[in-house]
C-alpha atoms as a PDB file:
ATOM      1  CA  UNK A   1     -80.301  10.468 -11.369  1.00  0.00           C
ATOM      2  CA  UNK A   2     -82.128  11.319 -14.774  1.00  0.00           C
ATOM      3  CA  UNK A   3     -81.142  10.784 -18.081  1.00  0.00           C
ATOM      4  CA  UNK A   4     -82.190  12.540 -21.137  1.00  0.00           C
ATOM      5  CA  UNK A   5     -82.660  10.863 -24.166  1.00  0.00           C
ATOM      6  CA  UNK A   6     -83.030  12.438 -27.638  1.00  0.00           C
ATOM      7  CA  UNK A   7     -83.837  10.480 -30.520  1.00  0.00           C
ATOM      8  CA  UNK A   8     -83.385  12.157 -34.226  1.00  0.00           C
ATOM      9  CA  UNK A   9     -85.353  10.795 -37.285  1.00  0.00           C
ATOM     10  CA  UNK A  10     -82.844  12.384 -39.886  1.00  0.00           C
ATOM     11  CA  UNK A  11     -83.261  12.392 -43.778  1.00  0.00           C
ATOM     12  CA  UNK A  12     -81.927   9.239 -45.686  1.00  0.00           C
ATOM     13  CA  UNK A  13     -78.813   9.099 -45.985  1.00  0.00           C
ATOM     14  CA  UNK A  14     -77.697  12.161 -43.633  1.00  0.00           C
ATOM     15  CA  UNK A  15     -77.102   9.958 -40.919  1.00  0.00           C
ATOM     16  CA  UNK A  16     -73.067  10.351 -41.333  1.00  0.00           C
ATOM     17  CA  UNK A  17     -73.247  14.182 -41.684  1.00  0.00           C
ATOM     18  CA  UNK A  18     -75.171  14.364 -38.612  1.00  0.00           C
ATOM     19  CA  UNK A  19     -72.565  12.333 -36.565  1.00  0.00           C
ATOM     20  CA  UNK A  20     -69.953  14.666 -38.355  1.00  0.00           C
ATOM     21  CA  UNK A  21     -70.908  17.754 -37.244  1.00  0.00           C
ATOM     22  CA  UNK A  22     -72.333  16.372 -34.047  1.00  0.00           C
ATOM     23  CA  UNK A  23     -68.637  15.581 -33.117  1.00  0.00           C
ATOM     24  CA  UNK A  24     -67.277  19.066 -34.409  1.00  0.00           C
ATOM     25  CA  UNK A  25     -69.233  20.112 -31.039  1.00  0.00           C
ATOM     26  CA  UNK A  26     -68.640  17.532 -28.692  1.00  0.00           C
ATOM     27  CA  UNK A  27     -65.758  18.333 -27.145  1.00  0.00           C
ATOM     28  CA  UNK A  28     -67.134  21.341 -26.303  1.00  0.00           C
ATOM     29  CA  UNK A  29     -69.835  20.078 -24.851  1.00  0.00           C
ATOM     30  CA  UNK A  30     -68.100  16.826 -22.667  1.00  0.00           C
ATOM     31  CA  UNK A  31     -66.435  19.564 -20.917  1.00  0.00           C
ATOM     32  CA  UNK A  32     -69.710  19.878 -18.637  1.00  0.00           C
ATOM     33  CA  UNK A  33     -71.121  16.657 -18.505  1.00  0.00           C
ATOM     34  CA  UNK A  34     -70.530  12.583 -19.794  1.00  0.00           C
ATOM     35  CA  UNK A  35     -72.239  11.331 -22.936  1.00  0.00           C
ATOM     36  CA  UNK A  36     -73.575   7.637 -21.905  1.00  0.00           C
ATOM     37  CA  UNK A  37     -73.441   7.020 -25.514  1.00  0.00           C
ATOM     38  CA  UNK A  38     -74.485   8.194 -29.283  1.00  0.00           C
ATOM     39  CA  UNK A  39     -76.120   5.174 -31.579  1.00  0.00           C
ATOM     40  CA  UNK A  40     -76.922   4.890 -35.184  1.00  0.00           C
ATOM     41  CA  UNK A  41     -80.037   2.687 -35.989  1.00  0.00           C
ATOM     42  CA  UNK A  42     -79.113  -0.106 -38.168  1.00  0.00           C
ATOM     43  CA  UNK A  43     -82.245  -2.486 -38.156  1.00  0.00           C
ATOM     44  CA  UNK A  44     -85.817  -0.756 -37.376  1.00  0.00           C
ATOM     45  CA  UNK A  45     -86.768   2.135 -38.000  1.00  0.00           C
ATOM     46  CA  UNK A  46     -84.336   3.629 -40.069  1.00  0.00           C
ATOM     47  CA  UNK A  47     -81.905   7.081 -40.170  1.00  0.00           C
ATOM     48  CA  UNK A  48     -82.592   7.563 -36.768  1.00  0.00           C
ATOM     49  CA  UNK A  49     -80.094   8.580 -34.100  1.00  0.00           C
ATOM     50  CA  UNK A  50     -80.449   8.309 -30.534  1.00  0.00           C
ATOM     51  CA  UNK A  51     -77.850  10.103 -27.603  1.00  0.00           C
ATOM     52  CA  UNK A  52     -78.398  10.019 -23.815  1.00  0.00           C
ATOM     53  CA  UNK A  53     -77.242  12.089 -21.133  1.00  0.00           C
ATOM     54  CA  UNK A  54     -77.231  11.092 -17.543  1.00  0.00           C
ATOM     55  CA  UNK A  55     -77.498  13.930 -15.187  1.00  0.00           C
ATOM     56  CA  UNK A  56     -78.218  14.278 -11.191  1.00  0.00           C
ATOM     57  CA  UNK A  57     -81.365  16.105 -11.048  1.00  0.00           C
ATOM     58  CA  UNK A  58     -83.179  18.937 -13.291  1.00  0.00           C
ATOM     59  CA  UNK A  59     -81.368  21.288 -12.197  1.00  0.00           C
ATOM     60  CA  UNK A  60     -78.084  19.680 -12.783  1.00  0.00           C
ATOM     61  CA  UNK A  61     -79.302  19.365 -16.914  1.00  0.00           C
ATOM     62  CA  UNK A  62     -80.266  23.192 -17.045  1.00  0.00           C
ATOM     63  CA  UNK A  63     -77.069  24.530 -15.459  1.00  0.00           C
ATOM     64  CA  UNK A  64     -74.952  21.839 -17.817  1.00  0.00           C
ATOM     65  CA  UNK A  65     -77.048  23.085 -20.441  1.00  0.00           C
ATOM     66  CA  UNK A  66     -76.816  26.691 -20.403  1.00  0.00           C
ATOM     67  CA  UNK A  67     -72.773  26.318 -19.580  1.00  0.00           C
ATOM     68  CA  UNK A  68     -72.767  24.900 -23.269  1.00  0.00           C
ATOM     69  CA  UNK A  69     -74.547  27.019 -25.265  1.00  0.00           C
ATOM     70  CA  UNK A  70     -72.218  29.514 -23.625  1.00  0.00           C
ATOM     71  CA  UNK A  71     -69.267  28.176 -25.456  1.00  0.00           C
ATOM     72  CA  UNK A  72     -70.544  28.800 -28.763  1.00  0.00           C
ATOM     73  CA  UNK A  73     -69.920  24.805 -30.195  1.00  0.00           C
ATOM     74  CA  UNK A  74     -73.379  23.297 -28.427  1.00  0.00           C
ATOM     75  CA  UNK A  75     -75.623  22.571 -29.683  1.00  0.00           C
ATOM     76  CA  UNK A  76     -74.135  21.696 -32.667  1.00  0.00           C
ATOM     77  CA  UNK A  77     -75.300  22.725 -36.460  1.00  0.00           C
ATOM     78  CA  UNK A  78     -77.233  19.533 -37.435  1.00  0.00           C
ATOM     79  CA  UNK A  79     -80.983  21.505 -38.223  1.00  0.00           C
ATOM     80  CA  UNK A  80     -80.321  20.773 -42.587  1.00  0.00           C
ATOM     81  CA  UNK A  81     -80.792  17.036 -41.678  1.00  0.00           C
ATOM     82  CA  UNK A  82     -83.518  16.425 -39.267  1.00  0.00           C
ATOM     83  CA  UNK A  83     -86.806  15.591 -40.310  1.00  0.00           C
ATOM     84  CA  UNK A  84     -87.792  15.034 -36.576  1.00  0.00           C
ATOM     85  CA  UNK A  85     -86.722  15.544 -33.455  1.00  0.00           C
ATOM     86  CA  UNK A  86     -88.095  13.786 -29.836  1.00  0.00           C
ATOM     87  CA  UNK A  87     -86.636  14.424 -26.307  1.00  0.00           C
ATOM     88  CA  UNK A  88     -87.401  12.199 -23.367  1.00  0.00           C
ATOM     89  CA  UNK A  89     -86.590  12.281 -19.663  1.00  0.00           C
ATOM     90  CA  UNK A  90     -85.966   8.909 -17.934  1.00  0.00           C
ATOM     91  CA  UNK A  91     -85.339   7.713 -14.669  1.00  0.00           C
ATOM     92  CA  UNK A  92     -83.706   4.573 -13.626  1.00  0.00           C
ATOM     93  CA  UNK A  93     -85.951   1.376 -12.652  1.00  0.00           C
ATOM     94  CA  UNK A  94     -84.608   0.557  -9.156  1.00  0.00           C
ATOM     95  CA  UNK A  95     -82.927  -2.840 -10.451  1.00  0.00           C
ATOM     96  CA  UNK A  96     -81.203  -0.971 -13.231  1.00  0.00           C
ATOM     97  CA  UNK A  97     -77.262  -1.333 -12.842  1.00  0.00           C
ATOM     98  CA  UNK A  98     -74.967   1.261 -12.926  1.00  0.00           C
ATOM     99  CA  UNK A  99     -74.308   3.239 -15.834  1.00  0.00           C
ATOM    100  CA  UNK A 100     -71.294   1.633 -17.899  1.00  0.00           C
ATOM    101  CA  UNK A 101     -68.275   2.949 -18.159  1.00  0.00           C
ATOM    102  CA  UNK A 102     -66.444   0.752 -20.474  1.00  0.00           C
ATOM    103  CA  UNK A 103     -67.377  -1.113 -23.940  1.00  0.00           C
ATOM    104  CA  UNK A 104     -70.460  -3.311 -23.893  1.00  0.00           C
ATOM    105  CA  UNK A 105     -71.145  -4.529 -27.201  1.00  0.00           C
ATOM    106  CA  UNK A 106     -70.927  -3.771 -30.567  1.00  0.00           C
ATOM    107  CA  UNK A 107     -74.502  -3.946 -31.044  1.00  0.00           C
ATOM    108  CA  UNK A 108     -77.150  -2.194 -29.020  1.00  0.00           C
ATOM    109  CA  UNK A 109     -80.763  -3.405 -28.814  1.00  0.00           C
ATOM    110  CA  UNK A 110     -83.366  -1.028 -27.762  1.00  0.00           C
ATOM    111  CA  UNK A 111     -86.241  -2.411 -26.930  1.00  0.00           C
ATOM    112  CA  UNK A 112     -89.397   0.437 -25.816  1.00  0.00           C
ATOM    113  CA  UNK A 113     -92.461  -0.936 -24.108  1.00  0.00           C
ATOM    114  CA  UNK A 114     -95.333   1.500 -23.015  1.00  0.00           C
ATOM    115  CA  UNK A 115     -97.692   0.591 -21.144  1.00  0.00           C
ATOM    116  CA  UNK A 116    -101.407   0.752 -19.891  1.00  0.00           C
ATOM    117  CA  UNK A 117    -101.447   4.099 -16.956  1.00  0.00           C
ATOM    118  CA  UNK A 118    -101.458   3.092 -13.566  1.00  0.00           C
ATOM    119  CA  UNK A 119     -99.776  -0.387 -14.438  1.00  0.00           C
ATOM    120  CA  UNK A 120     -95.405   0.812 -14.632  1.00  0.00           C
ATOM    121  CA  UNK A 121     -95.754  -0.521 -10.786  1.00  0.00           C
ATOM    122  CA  UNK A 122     -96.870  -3.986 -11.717  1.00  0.00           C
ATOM    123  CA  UNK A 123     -94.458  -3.981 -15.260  1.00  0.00           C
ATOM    124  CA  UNK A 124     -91.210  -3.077 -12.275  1.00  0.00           C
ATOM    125  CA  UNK A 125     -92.588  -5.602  -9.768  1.00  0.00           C
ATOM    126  CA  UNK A 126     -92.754  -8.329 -12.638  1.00  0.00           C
ATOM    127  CA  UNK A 127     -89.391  -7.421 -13.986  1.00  0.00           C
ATOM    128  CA  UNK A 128     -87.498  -6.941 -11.119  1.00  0.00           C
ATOM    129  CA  UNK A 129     -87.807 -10.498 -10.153  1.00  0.00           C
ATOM    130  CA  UNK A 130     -86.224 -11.718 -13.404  1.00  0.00           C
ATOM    131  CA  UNK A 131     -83.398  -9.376 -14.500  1.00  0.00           C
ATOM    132  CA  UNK A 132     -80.695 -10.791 -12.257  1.00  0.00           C
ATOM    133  CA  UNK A 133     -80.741 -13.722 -14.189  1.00  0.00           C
ATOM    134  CA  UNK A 134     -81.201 -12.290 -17.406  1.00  0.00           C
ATOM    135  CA  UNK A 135     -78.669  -9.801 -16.941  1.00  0.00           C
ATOM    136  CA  UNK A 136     -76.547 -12.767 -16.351  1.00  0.00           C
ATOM    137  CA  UNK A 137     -76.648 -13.852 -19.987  1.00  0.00           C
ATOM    138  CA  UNK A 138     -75.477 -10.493 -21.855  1.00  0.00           C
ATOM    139  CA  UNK A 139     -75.044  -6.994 -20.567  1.00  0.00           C
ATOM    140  CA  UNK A 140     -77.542  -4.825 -19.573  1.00  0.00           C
ATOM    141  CA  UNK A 141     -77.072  -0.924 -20.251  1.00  0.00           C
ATOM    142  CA  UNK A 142     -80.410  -0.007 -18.635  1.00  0.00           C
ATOM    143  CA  UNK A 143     -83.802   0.120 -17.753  1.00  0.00           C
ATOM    144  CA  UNK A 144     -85.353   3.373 -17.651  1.00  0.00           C
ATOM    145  CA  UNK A 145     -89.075   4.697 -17.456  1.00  0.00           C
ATOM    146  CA  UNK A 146     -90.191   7.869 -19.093  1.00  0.00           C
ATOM    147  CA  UNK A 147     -91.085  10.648 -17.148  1.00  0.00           C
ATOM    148  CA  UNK A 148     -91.309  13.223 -19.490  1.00  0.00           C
ATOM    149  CA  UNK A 149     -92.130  13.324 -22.831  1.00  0.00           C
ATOM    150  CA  UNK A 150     -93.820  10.288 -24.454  1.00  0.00           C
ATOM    151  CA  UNK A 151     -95.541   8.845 -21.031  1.00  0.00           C
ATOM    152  CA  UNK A 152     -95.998   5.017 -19.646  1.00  0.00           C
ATOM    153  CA  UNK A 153     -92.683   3.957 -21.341  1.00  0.00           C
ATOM    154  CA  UNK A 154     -90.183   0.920 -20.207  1.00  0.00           C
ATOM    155  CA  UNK A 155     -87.362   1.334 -22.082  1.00  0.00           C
ATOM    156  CA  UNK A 156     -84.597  -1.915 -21.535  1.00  0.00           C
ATOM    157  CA  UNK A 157     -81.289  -1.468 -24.020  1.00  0.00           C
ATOM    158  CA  UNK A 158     -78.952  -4.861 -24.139  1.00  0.00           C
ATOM    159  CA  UNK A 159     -75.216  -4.990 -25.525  1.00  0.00           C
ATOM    160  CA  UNK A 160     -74.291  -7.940 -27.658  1.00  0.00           C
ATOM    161  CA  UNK A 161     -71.159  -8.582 -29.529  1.00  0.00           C
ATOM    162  CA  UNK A 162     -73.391  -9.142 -32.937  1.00  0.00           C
ATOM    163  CA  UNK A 163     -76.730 -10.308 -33.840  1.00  0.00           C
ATOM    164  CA  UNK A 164     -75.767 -13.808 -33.675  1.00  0.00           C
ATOM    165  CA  UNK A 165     -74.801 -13.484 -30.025  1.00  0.00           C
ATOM    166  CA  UNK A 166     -77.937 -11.753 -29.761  1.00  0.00           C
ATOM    167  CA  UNK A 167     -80.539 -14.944 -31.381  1.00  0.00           C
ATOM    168  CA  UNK A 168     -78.245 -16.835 -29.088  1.00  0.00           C
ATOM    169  CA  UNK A 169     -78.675 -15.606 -26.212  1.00  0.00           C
ATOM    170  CA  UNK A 170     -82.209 -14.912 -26.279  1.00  0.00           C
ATOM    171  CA  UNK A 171     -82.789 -18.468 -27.343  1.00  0.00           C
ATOM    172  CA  UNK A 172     -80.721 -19.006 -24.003  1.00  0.00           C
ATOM    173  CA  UNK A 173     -83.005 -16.974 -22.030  1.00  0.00           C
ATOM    174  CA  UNK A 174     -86.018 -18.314 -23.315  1.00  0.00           C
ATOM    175  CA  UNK A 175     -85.301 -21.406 -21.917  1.00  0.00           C
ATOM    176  CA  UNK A 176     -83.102 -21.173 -18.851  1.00  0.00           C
ATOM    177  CA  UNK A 177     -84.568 -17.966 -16.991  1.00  0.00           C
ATOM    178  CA  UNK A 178     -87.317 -18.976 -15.384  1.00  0.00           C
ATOM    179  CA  UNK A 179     -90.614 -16.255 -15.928  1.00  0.00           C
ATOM    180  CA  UNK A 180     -88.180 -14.491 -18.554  1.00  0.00           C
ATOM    181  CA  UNK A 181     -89.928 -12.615 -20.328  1.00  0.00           C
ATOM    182  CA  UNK A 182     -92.233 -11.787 -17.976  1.00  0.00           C
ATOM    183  CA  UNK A 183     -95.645 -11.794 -18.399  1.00  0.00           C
ATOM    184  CA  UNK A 184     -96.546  -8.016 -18.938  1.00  0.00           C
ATOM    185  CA  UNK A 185     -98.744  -8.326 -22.175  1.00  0.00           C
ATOM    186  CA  UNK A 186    -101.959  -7.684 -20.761  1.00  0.00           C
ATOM    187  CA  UNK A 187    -100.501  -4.416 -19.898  1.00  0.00           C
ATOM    188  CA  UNK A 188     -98.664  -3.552 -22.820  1.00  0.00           C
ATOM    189  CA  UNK A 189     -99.938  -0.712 -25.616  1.00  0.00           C
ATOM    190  CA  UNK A 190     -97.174  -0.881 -28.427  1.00  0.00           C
ATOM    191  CA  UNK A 191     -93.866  -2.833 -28.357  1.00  0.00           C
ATOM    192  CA  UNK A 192     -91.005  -0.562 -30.394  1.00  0.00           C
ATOM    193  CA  UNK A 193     -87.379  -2.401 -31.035  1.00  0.00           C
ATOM    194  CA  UNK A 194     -84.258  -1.055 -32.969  1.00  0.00           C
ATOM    195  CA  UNK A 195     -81.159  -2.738 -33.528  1.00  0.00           C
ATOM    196  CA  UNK A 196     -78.166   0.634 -32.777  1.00  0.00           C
ATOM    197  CA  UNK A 197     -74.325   0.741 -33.624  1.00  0.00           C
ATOM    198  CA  UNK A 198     -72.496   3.272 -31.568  1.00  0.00           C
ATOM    199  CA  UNK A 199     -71.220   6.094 -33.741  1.00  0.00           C
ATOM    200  CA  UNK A 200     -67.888   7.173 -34.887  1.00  0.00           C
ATOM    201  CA  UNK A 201     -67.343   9.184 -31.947  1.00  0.00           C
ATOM    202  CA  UNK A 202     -69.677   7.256 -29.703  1.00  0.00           C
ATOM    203  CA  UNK A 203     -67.901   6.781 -25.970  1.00  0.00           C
ATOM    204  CA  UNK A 204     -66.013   3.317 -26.032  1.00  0.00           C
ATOM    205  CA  UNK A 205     -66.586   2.893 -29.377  1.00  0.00           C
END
């Protein structure tokens, strides 16, 4: 599995007309393939709007793709309020769960580590011995690792029912998951985090 993940820096205050016209063409569009989800940043960086698509391989995403643009609704007529535009492919770290399929939270934190080259091996090792604990405490969406686009990224995204949940739990963690967080900082280049809310006509919302 892959999943593609595009992130929109939009002008302020366009965020709404994006989502608008963004759902004029999603029906369309969910005739080929699921949306995992569309989210509206809320704390970080602002007027920015992330949606991911999980497909089975490359060639699964160019069929899907060229099937939409067929139907005349995808990709939908957003260009007035973009500023910038980024597209990533990801792939699953092999302790991420299984893509979810009902509502997870209300809030969405994603949280986007890259790294040092040649150290993702040692960041999976060091993580994959402490998420089944963690993931115990609030749900986790996924854990994905860039593989194209922006390179050496570890991208985790948690649900939580609102940011006082959130302080909560990680306070929780903190103290009750043993080697949580792990200890990746000697590898780590930048640390990005943004607090999402799943848009109007976000899956599940």
């Amino acid at each position: 599995m892959i999943l593609e993940m595009r992130t929109y820096v939009l002008k302020p205050g366009m965020t709404a007309n994006f989502v608008e016209k963004f759902a004029e063409g999603l029906t369309a569009r969910l005739q080929f393939s699921r949306l995992l989800g569309l989210w509206q940043s809320e704390v970080g960086g602002l007027n920015r709007v992330v949606h991911v698509w999980p497909y089975e391989s490359f060639e699964d995403r160019e069929r899907i793709g060229n099937e939409a643009r067929k139907t005349g609704m995808w990709p939908p007529k957003t260009q007035e309020f973009i500023v910038t535009q980024e597209n990533k492919i990801l792939q699953p770290a092999p302790f991420s769960p299984p893509l979810p399929e009902t509502k997870q939270g209300n809030i969405y934190e994603f949280r986007t580590y890259t790294y040092q080259p040649g150290t993702m091996p040692k960041v999976l090792e060091a993580f994959g011995k402490v998420i089944p604990e963690r993931a115990k405490l609030s749900p986790l969406i996924g854990i994905w690792v860039s593989a194209i686009g922006p390179l050496n990224q570890f991208i985790h995204v948690w649900a939580y029912r609102d940011a006082g949940e959130r302080e909560r739990v990680r306070a929780e963690a903190s103290k009750k998951v043993s080697g949580w967080p792990p200890e990746t900082r000697q590898y780590m280049v930048m640390q990005e985090n943004m607090l999402m809310t799943p848009s109007a006509c976000a899956p599940f919302k």
